[in-house]
N, C-alpha and C. Protein backbone atom coordinates (compact mmCIF):
# COMPACT_ATOMS: atom_id res chain seq x y z
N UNK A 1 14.77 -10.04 -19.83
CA UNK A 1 14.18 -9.60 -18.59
C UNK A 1 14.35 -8.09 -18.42
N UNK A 2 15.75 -7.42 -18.85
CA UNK A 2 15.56 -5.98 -18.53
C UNK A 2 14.72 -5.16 -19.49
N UNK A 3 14.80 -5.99 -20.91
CA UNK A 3 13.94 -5.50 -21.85
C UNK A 3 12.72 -5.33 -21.40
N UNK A 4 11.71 -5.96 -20.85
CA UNK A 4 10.63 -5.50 -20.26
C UNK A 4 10.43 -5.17 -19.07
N UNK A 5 11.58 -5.36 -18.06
CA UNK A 5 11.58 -3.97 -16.99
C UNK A 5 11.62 -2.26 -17.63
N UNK A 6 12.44 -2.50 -18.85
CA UNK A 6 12.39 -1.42 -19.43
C UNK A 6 11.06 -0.55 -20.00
N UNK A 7 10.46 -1.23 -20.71
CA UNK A 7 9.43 -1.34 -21.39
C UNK A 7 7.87 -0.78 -20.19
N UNK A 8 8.51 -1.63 -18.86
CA UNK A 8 7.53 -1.09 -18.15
C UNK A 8 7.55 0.08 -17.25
N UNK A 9 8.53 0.28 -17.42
CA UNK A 9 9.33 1.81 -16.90
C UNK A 9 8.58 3.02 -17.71
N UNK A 10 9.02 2.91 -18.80
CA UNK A 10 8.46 3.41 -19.89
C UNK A 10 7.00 4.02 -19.69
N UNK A 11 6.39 2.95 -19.65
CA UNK A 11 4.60 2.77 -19.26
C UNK A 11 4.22 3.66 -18.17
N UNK A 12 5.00 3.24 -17.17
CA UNK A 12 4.61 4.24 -15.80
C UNK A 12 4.87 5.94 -15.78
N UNK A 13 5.95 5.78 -16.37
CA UNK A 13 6.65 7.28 -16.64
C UNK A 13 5.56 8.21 -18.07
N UNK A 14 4.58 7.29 -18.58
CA UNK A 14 3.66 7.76 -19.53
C UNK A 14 2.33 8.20 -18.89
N UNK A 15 1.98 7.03 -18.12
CA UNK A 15 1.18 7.04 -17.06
C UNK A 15 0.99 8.36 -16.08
N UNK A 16 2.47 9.04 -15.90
CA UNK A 16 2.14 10.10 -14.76
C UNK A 16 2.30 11.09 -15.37
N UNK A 17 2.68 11.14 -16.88
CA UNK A 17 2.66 12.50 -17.06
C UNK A 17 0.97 12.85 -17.69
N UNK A 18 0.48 11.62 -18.25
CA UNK A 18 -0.88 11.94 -18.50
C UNK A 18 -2.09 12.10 -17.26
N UNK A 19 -1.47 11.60 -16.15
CA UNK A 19 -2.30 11.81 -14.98
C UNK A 19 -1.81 13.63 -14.79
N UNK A 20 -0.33 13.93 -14.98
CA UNK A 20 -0.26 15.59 -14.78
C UNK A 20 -0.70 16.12 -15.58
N UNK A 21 -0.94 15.43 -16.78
CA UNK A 21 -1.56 16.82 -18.01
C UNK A 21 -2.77 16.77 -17.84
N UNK A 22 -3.41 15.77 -17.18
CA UNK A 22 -5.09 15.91 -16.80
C UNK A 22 -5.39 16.76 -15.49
N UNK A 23 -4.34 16.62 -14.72
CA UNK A 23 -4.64 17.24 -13.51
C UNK A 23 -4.34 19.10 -13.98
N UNK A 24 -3.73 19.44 -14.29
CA UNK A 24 -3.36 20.61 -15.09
C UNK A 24 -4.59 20.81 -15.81
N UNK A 25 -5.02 20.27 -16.79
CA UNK A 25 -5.91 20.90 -17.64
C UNK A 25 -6.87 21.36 -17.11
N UNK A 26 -7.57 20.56 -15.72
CA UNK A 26 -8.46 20.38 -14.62
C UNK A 26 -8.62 21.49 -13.99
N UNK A 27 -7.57 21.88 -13.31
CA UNK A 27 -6.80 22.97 -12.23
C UNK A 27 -6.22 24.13 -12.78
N UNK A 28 -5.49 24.21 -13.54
CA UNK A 28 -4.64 25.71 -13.61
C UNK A 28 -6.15 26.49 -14.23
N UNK A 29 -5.63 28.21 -13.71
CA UNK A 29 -6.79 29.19 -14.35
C UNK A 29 -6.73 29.28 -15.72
N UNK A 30 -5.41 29.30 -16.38
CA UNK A 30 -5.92 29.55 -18.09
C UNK A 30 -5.08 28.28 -18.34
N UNK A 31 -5.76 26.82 -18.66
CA UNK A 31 -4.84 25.60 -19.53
C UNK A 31 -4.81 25.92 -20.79
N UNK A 32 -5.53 26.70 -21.21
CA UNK A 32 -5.80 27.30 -23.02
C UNK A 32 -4.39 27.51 -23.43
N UNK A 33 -4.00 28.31 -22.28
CA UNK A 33 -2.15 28.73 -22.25
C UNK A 33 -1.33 28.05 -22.25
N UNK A 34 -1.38 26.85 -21.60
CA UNK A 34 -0.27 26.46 -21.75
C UNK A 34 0.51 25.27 -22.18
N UNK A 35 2.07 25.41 -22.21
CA UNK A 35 2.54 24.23 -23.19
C UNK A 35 3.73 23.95 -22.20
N UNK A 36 3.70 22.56 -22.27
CA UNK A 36 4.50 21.76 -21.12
C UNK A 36 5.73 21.86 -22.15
N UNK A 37 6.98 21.91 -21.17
CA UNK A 37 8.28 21.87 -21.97
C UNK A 37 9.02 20.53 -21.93
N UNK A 38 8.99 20.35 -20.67
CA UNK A 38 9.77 18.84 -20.37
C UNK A 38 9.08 18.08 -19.28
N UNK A 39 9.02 17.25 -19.04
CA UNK A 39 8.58 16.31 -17.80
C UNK A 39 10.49 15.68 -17.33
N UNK A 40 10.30 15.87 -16.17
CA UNK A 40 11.80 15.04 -15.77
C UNK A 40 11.32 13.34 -15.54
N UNK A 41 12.19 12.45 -15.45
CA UNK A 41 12.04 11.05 -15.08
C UNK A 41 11.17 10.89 -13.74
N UNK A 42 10.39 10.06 -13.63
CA UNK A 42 9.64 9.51 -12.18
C UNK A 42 10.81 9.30 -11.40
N UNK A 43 10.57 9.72 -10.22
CA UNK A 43 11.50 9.37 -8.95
C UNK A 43 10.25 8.75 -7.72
N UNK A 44 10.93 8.84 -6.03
CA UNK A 44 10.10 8.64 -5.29
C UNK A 44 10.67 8.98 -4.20
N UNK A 45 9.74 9.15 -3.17
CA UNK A 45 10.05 9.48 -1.72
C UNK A 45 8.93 9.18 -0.95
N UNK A 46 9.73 9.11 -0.21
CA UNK A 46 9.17 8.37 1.58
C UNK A 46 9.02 9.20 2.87
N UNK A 47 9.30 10.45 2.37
CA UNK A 47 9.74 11.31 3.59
C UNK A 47 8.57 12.75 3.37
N UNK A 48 7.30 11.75 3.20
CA UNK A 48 6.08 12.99 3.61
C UNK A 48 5.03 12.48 4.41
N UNK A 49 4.59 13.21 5.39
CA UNK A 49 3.66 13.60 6.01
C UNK A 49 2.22 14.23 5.82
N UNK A 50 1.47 14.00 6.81
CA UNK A 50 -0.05 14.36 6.68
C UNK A 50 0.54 15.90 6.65
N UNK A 51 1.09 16.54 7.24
CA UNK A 51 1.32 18.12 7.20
C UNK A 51 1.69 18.94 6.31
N UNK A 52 2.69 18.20 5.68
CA UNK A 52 3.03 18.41 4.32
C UNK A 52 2.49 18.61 3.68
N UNK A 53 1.45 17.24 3.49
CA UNK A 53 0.44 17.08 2.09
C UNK A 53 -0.18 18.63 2.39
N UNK A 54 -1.20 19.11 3.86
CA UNK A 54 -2.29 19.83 3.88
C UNK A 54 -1.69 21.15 3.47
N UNK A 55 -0.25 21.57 4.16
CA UNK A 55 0.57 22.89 3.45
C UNK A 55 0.61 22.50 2.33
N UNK A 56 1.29 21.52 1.60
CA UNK A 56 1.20 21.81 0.08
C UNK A 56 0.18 22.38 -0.47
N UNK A 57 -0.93 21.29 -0.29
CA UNK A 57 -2.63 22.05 -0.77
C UNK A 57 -2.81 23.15 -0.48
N UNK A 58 -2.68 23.42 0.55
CA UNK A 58 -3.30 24.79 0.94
C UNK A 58 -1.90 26.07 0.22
N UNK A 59 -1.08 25.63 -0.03
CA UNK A 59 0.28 26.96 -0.88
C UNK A 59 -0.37 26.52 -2.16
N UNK A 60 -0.94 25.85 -2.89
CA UNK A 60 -1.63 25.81 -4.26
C UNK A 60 -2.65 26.47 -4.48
N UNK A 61 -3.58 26.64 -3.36
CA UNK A 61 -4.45 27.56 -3.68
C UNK A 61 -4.49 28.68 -3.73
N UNK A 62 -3.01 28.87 -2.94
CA UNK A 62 -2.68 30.90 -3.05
C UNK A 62 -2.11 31.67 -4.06
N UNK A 63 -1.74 29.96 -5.00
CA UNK A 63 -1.23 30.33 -6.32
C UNK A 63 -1.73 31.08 -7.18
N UNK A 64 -1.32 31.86 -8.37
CA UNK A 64 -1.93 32.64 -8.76
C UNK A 64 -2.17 31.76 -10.32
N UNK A 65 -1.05 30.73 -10.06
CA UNK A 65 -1.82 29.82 -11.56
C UNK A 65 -2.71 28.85 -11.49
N UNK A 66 -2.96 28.31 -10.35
CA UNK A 66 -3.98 27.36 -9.85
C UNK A 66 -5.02 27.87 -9.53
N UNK A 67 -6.22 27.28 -9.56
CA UNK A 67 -7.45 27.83 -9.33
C UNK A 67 -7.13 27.54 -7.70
N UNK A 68 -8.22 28.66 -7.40
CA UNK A 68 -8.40 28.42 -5.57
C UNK A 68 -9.11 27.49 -4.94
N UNK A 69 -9.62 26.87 -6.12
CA UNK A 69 -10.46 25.61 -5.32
C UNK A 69 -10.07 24.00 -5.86
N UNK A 70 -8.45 23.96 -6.25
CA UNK A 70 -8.10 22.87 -6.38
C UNK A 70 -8.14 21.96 -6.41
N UNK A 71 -8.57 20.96 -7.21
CA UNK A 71 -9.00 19.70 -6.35
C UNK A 71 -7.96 18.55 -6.43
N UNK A 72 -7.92 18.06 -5.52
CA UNK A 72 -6.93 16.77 -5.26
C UNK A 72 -7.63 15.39 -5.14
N UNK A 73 -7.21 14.70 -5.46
CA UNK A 73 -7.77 13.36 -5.01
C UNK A 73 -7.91 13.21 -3.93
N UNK A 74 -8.95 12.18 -2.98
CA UNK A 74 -8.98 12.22 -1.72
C UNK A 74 -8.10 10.88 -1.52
N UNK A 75 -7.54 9.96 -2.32
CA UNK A 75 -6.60 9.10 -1.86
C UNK A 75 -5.90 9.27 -0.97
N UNK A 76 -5.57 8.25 -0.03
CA UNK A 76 -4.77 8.39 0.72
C UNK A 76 -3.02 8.31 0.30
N UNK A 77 -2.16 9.02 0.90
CA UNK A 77 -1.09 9.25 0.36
C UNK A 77 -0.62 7.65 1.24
N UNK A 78 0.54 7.00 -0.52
CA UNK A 78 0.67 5.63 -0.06
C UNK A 78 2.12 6.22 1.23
N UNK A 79 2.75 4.77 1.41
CA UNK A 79 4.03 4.99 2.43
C UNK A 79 5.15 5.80 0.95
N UNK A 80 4.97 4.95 -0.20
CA UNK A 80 6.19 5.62 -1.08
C UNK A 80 5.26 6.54 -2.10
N UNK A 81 5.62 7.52 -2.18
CA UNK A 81 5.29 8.63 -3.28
C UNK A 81 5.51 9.14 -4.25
N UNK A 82 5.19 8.41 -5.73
CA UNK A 82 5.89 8.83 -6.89
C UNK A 82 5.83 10.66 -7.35
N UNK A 83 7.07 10.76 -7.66
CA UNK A 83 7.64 12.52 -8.04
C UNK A 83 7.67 12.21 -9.21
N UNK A 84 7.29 14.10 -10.01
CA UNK A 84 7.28 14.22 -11.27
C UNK A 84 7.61 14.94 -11.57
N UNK A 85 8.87 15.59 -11.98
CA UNK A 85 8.48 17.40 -12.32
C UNK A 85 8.50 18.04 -13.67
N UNK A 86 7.55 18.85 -13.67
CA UNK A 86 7.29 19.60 -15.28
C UNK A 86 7.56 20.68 -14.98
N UNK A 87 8.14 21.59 -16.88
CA UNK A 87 8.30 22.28 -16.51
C UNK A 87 7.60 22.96 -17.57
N UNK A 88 7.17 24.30 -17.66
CA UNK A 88 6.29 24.66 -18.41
C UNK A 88 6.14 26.05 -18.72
N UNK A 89 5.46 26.52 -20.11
CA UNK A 89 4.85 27.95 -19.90
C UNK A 89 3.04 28.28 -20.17
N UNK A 90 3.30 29.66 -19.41
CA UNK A 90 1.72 30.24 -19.49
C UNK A 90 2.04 31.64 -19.99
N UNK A 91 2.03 31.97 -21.16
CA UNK A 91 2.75 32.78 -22.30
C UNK A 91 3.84 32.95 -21.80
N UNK A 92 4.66 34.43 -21.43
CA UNK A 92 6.01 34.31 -21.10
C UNK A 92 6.43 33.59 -19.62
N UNK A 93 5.83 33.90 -19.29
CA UNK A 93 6.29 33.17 -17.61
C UNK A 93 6.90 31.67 -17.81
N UNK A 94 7.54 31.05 -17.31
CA UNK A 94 8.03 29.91 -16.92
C UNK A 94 7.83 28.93 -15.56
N UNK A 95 7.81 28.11 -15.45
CA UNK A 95 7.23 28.01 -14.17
C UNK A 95 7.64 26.42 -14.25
N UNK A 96 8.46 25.25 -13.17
CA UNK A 96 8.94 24.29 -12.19
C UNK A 96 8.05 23.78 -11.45
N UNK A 97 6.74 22.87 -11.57
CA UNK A 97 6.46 21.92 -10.51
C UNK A 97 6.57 20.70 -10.10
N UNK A 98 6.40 20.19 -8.83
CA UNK A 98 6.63 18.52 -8.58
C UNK A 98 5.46 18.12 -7.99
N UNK A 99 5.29 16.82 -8.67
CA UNK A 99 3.57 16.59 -8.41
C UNK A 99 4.07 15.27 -7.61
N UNK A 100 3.13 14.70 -7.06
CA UNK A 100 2.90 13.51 -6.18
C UNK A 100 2.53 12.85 -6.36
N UNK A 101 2.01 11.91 -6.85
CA UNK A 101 1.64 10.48 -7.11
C UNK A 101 1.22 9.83 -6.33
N UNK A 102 0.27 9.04 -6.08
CA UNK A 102 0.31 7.79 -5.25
C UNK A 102 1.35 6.56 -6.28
N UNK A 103 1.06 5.60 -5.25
CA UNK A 103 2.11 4.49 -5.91
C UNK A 103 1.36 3.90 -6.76
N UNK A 104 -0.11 3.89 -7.14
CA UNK A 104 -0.65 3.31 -8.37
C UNK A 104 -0.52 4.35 -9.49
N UNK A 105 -0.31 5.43 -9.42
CA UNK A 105 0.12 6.47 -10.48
C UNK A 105 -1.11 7.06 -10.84
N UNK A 106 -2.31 6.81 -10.10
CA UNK A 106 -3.65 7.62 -10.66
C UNK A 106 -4.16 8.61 -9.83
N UNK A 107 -3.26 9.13 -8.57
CA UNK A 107 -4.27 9.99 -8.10
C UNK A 107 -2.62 10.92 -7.93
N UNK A 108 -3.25 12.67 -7.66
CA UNK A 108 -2.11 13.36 -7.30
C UNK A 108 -2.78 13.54 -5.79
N UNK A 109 -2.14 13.32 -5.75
CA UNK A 109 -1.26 13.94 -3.79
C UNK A 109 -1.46 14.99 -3.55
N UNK A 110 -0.65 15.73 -4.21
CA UNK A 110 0.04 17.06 -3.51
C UNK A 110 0.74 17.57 -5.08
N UNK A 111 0.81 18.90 -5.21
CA UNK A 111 1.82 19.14 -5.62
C UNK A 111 2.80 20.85 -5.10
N UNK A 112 3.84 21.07 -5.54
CA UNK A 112 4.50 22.20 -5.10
C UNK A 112 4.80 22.93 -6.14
N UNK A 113 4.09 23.91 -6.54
CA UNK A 113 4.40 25.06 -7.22
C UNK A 113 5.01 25.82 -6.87
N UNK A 114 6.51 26.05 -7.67
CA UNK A 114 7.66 26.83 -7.80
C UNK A 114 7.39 27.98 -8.02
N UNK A 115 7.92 28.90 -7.90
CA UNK A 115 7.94 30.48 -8.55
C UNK A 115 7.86 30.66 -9.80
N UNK A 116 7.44 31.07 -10.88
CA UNK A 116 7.09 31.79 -11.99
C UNK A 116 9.26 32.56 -12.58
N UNK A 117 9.82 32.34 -13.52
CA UNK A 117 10.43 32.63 -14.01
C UNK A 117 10.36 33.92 -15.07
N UNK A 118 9.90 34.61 -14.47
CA UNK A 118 9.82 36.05 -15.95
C UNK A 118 11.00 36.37 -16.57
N UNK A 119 10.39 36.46 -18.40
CA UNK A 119 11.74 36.79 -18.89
C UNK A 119 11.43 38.00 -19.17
């Protein structure tokens, strides 16, 4: 039995990072650039709001790695919200985001782009 709780863990946690590498390829201004370093484990939370979501969106578009016309799924954000975070480069820069999930793992939410790391 844990063997294929395991197994399906697995699946989901495959599931969202290919929903982020599509949403990325989609969205950022140069994807030509860039190369994902790590994905952290799926987590979740319960503690967002309609306000949230619309600031998140709207701090993505002021990004300077996201295009300004972002697009998000129009899903509705479920009660629980699967988290993802990658971390990545766009030549030297470095850069920390956490994406959102719905609870079927196919649409993004929201996500929060971190600051840029220059080395």
């Amino acid at each position: 039995m844990s063997a294929l709780l395991l197994l399906a863990s697995c699946g989901q946690q495959h599931k969202a990072e290919s929903v982020v590498e599509e949403f990325m390829d989609k969205n950022l201004r140069n994807p030509d650039k860039l190369q994902i370093t790590e994905f952290t484990d799926m987590d979740s939370t319960r503690h967002i709001n309609d306000s949230t979501i619309h600031a998140l969106r709207a701090a993505v578009g002021k990004s300077s790695v996201y295009k300004k016309n972002t697009e998000f799924d129009n899903a509705d954000a479920t009660p629980q919200l699967k988290i993802i975070r990658v971390k990545y480069k766009i030549e030297d820069a470095e850069y920390h985001d956490t994406y959102y999930l719905d609870s079927s793992l196919e649409h993004v939410i929201m996500l929060k782009s971190n600051i840029a790391l220059e080395k």
